[in-house]
C-alpha atoms as a PDB file:
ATOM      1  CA  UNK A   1      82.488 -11.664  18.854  1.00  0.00           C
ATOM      2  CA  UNK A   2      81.175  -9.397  15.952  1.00  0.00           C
ATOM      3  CA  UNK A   3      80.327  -6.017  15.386  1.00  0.00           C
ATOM      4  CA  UNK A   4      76.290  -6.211  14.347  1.00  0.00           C
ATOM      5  CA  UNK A   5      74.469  -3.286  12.618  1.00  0.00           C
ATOM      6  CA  UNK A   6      70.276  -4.227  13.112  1.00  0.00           C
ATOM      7  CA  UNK A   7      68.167  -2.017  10.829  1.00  0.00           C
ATOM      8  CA  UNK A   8      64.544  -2.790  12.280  1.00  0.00           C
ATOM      9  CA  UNK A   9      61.830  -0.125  12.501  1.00  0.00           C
ATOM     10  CA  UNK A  10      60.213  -1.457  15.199  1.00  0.00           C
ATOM     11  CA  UNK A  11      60.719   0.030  18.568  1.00  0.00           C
ATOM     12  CA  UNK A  12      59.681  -2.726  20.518  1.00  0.00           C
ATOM     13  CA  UNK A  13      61.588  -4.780  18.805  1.00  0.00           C
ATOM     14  CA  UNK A  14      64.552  -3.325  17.980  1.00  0.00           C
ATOM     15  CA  UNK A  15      66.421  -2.558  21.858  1.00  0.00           C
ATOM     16  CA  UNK A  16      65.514  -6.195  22.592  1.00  0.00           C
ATOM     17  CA  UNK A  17      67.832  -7.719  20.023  1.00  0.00           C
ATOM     18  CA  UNK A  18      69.764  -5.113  20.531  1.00  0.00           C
ATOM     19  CA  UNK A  19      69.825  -5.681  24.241  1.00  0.00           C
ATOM     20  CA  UNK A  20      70.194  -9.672  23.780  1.00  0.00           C
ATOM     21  CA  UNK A  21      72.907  -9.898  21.124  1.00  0.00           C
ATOM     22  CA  UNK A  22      74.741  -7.529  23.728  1.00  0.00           C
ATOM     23  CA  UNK A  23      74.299  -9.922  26.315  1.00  0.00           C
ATOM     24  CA  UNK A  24      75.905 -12.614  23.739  1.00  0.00           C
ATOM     25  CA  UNK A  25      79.270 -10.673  23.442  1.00  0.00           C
ATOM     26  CA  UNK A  26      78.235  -8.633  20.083  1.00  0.00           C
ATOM     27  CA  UNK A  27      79.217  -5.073  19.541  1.00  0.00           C
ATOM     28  CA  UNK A  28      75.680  -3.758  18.794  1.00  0.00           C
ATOM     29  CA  UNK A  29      74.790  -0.675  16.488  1.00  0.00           C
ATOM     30  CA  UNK A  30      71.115  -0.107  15.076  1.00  0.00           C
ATOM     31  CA  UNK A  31      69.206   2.275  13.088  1.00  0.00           C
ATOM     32  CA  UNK A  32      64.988   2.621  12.725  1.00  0.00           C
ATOM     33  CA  UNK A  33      65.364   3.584   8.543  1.00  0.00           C
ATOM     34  CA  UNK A  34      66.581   1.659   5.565  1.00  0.00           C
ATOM     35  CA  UNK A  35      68.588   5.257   4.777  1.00  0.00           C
ATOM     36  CA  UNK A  36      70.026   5.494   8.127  1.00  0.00           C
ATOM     37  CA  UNK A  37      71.226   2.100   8.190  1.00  0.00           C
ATOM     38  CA  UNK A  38      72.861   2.245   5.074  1.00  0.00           C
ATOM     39  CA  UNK A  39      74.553   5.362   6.087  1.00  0.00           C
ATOM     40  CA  UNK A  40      75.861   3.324   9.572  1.00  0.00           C
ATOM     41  CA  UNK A  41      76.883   0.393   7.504  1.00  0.00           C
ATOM     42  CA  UNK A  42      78.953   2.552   4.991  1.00  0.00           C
ATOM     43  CA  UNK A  43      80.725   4.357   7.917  1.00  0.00           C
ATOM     44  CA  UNK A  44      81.084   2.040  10.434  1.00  0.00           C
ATOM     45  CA  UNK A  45      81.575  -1.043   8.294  1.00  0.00           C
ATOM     46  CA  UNK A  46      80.003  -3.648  10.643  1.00  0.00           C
ATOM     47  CA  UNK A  47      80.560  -7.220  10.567  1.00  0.00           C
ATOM     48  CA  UNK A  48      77.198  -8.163   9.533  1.00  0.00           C
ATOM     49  CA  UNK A  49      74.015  -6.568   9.630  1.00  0.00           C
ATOM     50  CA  UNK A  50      70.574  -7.693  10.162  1.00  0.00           C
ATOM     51  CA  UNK A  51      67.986  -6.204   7.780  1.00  0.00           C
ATOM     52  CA  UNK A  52      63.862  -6.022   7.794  1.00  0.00           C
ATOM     53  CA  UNK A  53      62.085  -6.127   4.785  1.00  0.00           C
ATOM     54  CA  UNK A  54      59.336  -3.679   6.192  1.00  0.00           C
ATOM     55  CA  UNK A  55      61.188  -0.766   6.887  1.00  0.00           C
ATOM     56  CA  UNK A  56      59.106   2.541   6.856  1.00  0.00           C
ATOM     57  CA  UNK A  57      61.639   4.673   4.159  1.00  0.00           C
ATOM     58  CA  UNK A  58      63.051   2.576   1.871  1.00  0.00           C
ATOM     59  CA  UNK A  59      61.841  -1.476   1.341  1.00  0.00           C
ATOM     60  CA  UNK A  60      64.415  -3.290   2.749  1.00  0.00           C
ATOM     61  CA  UNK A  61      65.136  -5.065  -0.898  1.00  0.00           C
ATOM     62  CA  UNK A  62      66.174  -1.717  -2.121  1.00  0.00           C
ATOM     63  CA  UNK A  63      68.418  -1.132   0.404  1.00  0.00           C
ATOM     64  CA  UNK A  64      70.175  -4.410   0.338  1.00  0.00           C
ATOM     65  CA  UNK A  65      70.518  -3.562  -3.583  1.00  0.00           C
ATOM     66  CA  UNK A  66      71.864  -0.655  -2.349  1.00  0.00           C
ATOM     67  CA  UNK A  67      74.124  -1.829   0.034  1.00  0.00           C
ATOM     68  CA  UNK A  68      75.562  -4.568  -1.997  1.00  0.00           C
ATOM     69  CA  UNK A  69      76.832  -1.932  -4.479  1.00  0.00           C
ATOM     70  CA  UNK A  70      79.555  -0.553  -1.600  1.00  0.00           C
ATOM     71  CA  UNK A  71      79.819  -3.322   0.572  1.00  0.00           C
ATOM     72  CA  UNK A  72      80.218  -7.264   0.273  1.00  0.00           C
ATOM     73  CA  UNK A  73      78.893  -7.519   4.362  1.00  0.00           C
ATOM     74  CA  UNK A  74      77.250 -10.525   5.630  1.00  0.00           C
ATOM     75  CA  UNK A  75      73.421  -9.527   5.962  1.00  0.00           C
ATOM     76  CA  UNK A  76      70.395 -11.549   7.264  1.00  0.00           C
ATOM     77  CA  UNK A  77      67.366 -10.650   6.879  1.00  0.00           C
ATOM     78  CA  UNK A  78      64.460 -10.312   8.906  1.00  0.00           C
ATOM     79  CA  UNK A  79      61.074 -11.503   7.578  1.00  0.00           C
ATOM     80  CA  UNK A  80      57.643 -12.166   8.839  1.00  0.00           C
ATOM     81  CA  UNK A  81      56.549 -15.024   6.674  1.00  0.00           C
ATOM     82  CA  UNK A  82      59.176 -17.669   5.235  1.00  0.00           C
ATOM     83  CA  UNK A  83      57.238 -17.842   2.114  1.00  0.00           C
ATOM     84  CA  UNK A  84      57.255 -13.956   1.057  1.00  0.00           C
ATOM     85  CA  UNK A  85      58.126 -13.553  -2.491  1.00  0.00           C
ATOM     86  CA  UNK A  86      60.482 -10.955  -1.358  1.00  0.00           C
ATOM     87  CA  UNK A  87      62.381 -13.147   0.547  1.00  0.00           C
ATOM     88  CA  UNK A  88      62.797 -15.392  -2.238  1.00  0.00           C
ATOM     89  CA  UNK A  89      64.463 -11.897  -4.025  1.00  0.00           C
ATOM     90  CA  UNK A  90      66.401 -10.658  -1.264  1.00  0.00           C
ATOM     91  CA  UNK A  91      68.555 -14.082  -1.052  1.00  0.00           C
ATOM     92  CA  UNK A  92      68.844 -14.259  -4.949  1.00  0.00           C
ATOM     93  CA  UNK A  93      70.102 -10.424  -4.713  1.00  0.00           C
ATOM     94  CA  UNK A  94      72.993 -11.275  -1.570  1.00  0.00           C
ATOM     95  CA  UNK A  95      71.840 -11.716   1.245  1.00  0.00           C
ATOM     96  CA  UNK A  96      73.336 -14.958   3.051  1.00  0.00           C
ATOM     97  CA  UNK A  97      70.546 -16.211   5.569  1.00  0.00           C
ATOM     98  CA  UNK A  98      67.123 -15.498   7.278  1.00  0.00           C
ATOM     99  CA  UNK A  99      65.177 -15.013  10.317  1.00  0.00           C
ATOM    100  CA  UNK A 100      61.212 -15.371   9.976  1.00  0.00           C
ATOM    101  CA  UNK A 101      59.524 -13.204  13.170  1.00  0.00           C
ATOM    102  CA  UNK A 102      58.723 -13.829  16.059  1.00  0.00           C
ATOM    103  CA  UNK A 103      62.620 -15.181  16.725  1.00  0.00           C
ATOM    104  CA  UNK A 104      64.895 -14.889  19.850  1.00  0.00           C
ATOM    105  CA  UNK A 105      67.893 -13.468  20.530  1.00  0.00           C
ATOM    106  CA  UNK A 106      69.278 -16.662  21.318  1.00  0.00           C
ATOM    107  CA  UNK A 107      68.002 -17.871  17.517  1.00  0.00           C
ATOM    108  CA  UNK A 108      69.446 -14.860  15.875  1.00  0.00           C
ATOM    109  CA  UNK A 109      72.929 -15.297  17.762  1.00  0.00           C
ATOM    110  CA  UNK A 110      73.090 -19.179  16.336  1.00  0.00           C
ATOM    111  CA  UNK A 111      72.106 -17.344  13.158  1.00  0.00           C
ATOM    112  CA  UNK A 112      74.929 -14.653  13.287  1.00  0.00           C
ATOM    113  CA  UNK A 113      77.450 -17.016  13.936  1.00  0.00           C
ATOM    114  CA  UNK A 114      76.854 -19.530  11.378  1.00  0.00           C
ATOM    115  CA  UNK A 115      76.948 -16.987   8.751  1.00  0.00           C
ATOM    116  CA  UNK A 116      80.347 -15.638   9.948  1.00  0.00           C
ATOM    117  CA  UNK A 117      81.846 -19.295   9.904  1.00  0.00           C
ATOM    118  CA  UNK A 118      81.250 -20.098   6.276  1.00  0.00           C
ATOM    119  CA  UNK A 119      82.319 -16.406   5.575  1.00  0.00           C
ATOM    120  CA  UNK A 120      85.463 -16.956   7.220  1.00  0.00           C
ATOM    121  CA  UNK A 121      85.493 -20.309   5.665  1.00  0.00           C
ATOM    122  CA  UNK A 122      85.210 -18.431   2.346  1.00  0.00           C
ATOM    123  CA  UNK A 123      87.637 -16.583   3.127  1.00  0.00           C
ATOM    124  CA  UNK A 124      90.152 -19.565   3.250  1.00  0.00           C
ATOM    125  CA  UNK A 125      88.970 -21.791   0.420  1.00  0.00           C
ATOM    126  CA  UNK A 126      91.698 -22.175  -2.851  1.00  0.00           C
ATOM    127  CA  UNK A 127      91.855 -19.894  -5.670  1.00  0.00           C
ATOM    128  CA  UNK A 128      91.116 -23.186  -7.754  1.00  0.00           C
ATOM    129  CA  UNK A 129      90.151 -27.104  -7.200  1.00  0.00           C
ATOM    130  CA  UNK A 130      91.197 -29.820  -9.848  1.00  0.00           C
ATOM    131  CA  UNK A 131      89.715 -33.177  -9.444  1.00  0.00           C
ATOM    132  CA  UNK A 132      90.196 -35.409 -12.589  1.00  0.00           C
ATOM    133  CA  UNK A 133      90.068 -33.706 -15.714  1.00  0.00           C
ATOM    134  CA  UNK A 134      87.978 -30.908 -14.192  1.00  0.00           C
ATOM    135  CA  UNK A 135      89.596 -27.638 -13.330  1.00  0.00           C
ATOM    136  CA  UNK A 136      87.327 -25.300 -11.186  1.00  0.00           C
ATOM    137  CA  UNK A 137      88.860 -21.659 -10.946  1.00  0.00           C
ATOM    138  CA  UNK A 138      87.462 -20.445  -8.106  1.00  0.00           C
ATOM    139  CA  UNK A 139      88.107 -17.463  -8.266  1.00  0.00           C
ATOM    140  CA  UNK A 140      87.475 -16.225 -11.571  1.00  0.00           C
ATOM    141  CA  UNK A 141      84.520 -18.336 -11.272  1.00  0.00           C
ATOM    142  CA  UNK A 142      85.269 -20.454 -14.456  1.00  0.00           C
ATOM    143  CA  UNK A 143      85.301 -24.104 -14.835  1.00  0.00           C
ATOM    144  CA  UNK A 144      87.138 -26.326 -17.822  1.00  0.00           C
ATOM    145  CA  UNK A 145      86.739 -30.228 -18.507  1.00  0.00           C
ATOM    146  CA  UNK A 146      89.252 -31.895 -20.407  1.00  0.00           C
ATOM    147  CA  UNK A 147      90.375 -28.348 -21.366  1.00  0.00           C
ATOM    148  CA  UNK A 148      87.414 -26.869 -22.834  1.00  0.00           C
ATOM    149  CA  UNK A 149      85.651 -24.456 -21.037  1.00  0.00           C
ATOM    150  CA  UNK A 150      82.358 -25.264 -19.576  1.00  0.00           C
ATOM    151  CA  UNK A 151      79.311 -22.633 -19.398  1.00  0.00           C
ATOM    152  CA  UNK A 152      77.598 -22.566 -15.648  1.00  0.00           C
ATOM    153  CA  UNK A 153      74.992 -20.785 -14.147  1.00  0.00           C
ATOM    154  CA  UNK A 154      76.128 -18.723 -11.037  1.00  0.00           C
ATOM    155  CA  UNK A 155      74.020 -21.828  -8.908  1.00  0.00           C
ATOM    156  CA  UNK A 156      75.492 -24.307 -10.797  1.00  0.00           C
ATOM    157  CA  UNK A 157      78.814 -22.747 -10.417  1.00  0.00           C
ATOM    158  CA  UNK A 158      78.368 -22.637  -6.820  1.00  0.00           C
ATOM    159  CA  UNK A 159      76.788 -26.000  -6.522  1.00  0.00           C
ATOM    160  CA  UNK A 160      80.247 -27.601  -8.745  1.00  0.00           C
ATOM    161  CA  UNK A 161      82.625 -25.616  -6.231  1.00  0.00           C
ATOM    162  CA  UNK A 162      80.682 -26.219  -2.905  1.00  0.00           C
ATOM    163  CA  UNK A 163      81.138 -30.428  -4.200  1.00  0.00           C
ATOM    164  CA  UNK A 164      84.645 -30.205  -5.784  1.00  0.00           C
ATOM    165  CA  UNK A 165      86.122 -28.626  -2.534  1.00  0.00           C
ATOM    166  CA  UNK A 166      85.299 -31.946  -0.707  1.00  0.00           C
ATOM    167  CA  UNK A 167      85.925 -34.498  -3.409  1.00  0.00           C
ATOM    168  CA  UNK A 168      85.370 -37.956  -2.325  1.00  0.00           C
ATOM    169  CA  UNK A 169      82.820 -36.805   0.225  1.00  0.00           C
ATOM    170  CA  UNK A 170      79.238 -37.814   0.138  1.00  0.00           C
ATOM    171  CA  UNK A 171      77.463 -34.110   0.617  1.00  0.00           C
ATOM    172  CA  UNK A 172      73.493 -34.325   1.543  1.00  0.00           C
ATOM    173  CA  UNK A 173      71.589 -32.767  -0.509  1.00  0.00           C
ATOM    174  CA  UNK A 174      70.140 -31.086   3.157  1.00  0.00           C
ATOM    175  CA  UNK A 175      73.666 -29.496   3.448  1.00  0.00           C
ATOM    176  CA  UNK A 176      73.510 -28.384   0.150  1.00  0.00           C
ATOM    177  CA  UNK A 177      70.023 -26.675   0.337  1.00  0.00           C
ATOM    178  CA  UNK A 178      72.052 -25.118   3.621  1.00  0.00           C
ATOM    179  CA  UNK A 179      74.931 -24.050   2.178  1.00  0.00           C
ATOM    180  CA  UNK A 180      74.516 -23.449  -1.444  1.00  0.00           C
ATOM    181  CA  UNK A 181      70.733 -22.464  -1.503  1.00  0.00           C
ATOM    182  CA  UNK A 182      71.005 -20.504   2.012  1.00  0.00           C
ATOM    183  CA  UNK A 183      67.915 -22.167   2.848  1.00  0.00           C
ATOM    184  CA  UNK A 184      66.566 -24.241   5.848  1.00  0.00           C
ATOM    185  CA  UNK A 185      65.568 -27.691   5.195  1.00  0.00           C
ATOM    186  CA  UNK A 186      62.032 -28.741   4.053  1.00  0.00           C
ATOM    187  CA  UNK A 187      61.761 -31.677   3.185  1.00  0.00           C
ATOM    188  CA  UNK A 188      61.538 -31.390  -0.341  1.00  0.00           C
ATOM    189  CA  UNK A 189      64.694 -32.206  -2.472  1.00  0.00           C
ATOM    190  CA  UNK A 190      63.652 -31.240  -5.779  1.00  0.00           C
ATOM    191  CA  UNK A 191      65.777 -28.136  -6.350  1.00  0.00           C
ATOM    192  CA  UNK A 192      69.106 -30.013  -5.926  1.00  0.00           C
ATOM    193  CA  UNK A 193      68.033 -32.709  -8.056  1.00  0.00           C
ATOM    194  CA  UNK A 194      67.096 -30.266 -10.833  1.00  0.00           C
ATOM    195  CA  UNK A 195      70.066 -28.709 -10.467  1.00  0.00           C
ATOM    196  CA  UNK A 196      72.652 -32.175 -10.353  1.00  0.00           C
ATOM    197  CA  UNK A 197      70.819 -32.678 -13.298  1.00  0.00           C
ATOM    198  CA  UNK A 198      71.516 -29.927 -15.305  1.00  0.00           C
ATOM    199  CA  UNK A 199      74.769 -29.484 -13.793  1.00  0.00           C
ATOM    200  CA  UNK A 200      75.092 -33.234 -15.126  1.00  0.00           C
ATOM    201  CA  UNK A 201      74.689 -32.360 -18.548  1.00  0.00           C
ATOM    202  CA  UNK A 202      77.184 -29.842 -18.840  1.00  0.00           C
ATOM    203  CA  UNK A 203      79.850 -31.994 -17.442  1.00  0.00           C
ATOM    204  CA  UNK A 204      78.343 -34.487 -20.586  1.00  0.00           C
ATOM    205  CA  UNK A 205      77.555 -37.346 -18.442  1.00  0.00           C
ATOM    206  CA  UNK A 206      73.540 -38.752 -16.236  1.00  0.00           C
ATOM    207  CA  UNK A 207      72.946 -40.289 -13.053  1.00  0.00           C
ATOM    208  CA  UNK A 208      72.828 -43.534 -15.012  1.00  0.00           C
ATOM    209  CA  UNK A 209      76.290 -43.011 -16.093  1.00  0.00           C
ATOM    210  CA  UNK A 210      77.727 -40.972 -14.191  1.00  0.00           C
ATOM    211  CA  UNK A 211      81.711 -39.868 -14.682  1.00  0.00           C
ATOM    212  CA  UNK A 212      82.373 -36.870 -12.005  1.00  0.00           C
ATOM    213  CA  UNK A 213      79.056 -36.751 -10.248  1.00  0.00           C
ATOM    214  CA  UNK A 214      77.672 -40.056  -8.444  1.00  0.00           C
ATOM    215  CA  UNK A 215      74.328 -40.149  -6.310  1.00  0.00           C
ATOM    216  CA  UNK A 216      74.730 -42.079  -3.489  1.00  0.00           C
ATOM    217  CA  UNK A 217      70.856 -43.655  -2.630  1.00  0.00           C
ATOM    218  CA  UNK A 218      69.625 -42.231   0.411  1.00  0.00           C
ATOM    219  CA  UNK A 219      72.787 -40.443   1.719  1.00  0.00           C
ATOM    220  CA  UNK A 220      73.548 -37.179  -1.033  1.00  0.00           C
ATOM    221  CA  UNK A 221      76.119 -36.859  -3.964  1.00  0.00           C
ATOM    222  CA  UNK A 222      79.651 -37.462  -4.230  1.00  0.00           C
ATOM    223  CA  UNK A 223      81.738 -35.714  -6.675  1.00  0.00           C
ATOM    224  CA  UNK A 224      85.511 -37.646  -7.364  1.00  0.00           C
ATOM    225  CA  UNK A 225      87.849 -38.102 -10.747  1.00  0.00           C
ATOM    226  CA  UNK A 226      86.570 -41.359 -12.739  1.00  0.00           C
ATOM    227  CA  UNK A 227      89.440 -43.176 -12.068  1.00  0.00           C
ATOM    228  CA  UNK A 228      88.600 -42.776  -8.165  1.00  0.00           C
ATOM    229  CA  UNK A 229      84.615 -43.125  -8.671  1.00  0.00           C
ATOM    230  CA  UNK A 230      84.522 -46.592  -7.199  1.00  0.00           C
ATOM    231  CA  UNK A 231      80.651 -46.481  -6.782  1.00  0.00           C
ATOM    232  CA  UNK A 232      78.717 -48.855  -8.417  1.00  0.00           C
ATOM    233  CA  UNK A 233      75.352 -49.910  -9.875  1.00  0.00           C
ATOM    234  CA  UNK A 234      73.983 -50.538  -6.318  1.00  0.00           C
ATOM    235  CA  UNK A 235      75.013 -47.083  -5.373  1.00  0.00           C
ATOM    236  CA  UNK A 236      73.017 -45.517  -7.850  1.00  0.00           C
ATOM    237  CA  UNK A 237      69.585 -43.670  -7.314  1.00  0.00           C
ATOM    238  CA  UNK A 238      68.725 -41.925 -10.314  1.00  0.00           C
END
């Protein structure tokens, strides 16, 4: 199991996630400041650590800032409402998942351990993917087509690698909110499709005719080399 770091102020709060993540096989460390917790996570160098927003000190956005500047660690954070603004900054400034209060033990455990799979599956993915004409250096975090470079947002970057490392696959776009966007499914697909889109245009193709990237109607997106694309006008969904 892991070795967890919590930084929660609250006392009532704090030994019972404490007490259950103990009782699921973690090593267990906490701290009731934003200050203190950094200092445990630079000396102790936990697995992952769980981090509040509301912290009494220092606001918890700070101190993942903070701790991102020493320290590449897994952190979720702990919110009280899944629409705070904050929240929204916290994941675009590192951290990898959420829990919105009031949540289990049990909840935060699933939690825990997802995050440490697709870190270890980081971990072990290529240094680069080619699929057709399109070299992805993973890496470096650069991408070329046909040999000339292409210029990607860090999403769209992420979005290209998270489909090129599974080429030939039909990805939904509710694994991609998951795993790309770090967010839970909600119904609403929009973002992706933005996103494909522009991501679309660099690679100088549309979903009309598509060359790399192929929407597959009611199942997600498949990205394969042209010659292997054998999806057709039926396929198609915009």
């Amino acid at each position: 199991m892991a070795e967890v770091l919590i930084i929660e102020d609250d006392d009532r709060i704090r030994p019972l996630l404490v007490k259950g993540l103990r009782e699921c096989g973690h090593t267990v460390t906490s701290a009731p400041t934003g200050m203190a917790g950094l200092q445990l996570a630079v000396d102790s160098s936990p697995d992952l650590v769980v981090l509040d927003l509301g912290l009494p000190d220092v606001d918890g956005t700070q101190v993942l800032s903070m701790l991102r500047g020493v320290s590449t660690v897994p952190v979720i954070i702990a919110s009280a409402r899944d629409d705070d603004p904050s929240l929204v900054g916290a994941l675009d400034a590192g951290a990898d998942d959420y829990v919105v209060k009031p949540f289990t033990s049990a909840q935060l455990d699933a939690r825990v351990r997802a995050v440490l799979r697709r870190v270890d599956a980081g971990r072990q993915r290529p240094a680069s993917v080619t699929v057709g004409g399109l070299v992805v250096d993973v890496t470096g975090r650069r991408v070329h087509l046909d040999g000339q470079e292409v210029d990607l947002t860090p999403r769209e970057f992420d979005l290209l690698v998270h489909l090129a490392e599974r080429p030939g696959e039909v990805v939904t776009k509710r694994d991609l909110l998951v795993e790309v966007w770090r967010q839970p499914w909600g119904g609403s697909d929009k973002t992706v499709d933005v996103h494909l889109s522009w991501l679309r245009r660099k690679l100088g193709e549309t979903a009309a005719e598509p060359r790399y990237l192929t929407t597959v109607r009611g199942v997600g997106v498949r990205l394969a080399a042209p010659e292997a694309s054998d999806a057709g006008p039926a396929d198609r969904d915009g």
